[in-house]
Protein backbone atom coordinates (compact mmCIF):
# COMPACT_ATOMS: atom_id res chain seq x y z
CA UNK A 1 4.53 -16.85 1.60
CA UNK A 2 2.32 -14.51 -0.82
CA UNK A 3 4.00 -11.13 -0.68
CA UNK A 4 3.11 -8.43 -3.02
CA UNK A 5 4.52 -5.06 -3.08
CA UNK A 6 3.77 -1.70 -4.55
CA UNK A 7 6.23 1.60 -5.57
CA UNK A 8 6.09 4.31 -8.11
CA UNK A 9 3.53 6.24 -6.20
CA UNK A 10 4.20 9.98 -5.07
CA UNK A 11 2.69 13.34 -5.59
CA UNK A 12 2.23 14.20 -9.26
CA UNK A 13 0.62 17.87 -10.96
CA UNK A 14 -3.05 17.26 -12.80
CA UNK A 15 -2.59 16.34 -16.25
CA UNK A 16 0.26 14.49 -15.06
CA UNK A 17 1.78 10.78 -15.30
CA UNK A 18 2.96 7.48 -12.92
CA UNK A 19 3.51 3.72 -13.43
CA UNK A 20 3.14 2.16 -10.31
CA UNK A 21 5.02 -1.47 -10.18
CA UNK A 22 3.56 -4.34 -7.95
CA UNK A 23 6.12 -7.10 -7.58
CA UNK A 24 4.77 -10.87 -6.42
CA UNK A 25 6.43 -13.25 -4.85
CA UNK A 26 5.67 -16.68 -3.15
CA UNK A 27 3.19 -17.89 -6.11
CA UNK A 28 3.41 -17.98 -9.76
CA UNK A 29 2.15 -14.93 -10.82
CA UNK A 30 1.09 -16.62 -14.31
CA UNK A 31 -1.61 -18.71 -12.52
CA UNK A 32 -3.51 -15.77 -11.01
CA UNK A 33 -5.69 -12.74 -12.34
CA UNK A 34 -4.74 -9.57 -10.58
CA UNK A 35 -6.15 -6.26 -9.64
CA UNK A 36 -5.37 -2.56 -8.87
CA UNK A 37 -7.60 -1.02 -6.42
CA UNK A 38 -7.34 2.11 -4.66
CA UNK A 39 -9.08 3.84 -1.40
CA UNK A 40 -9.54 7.76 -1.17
CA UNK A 41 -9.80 9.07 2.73
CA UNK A 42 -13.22 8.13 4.50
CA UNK A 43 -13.77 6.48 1.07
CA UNK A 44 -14.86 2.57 0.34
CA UNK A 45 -12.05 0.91 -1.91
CA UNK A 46 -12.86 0.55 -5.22
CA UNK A 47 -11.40 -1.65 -8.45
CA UNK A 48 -9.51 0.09 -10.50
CA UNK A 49 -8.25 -2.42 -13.40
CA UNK A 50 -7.89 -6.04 -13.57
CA UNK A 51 -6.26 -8.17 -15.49
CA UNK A 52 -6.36 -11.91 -16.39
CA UNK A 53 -3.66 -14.47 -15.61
CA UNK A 54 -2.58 -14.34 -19.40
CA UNK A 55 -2.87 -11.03 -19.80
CA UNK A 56 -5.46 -11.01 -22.46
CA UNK A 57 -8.29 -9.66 -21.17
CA UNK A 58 -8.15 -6.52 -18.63
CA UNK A 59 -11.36 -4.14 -17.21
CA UNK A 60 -11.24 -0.62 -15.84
CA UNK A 61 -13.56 0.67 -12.53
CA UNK A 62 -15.24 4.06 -13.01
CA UNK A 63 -13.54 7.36 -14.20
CA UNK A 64 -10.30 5.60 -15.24
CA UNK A 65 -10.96 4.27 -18.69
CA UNK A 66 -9.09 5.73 -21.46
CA UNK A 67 -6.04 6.54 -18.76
CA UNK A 68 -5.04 4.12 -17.69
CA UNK A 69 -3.60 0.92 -18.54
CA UNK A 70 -2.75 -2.13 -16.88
CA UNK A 71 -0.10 -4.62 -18.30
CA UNK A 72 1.46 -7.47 -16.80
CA UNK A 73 5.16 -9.22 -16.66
CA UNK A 74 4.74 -13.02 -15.39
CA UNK A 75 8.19 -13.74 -16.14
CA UNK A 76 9.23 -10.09 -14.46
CA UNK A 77 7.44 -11.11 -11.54
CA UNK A 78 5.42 -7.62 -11.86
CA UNK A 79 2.07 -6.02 -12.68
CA UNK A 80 1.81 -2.77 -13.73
CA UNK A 81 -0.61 0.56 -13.58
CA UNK A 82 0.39 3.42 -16.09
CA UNK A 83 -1.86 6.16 -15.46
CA UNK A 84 -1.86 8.96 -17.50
CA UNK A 85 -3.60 12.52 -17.66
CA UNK A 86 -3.92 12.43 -13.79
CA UNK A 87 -6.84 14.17 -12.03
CA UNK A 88 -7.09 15.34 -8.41
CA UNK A 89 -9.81 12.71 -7.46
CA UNK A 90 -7.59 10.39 -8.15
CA UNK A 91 -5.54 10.47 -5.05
CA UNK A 92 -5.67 7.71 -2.39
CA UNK A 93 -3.57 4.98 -1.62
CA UNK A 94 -3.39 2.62 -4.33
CA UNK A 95 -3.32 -1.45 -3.77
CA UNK A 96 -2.03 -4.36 -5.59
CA UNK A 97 -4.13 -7.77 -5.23
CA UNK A 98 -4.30 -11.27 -6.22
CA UNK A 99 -7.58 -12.80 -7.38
CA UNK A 100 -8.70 -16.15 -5.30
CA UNK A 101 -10.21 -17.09 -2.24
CA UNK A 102 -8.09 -15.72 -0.05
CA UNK A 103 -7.21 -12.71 -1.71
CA UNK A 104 -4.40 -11.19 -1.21
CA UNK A 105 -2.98 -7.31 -0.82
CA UNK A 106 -0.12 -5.54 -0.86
CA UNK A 107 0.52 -2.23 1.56
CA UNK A 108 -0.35 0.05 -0.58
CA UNK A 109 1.21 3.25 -2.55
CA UNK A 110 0.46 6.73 -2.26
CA UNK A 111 -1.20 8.28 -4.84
CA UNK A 112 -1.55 12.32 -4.95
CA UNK A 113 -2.55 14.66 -7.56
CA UNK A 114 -2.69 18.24 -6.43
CA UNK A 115 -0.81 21.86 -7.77
């Protein structure tokens, strides 16, 4: 079955750096855009990068352009989110998902930028 998980998440100083990881399994991860979206407490989830099955063509939701970047491994199995120069309103709980009707999501990773 479609599993996809998350990791690299954890509590990070502003200005800071993570890469979080999202391994796939149970599909060929070549064959399907993907997607990074996060939620922020008594917040609506929002896109925060995709990225096309090839990994040619990627886009960036609100506030994260220019910090982050979003790369993908089909061989590897994995998608990746680096994010650098880390801001406070960027914690939440961030989620890995598969384009297509359904979509799928992972659990999620934790996310929090705070001094």
């Amino acid at each position: 079955q479609v599993q996809l998980k998350e990791s690299g998440g954890g509590l990070v100083q502003p200005g800071g750096s993570l890469t979080l990881s999202c391994t796939a399994s149970g599909f060929a991860l070549k064959d399907y855009g993907m997607a990074w979206y996060r939620q922020a407490p008594e917040k609506e989830r929002q896109l925060v990068a995709f990225i096309a099955s090839t990994g040619y063509m990627t886009n960036y939701g609100d506030g994260v352009k220019g910090r982050f970047t979003v790369s993908r491994n089909n061989y590897g199995n994995t998608v990746y989110l680096e994010m650098k120069n880390l801001k406070p309103e960027d914690t939440a709980t961030y989620y890995c998902s598969r384009s297509g009707n359904p979509r799928y999501w992972g659990q999620g990773t934790q996310v929090t930028v705070s001094s």
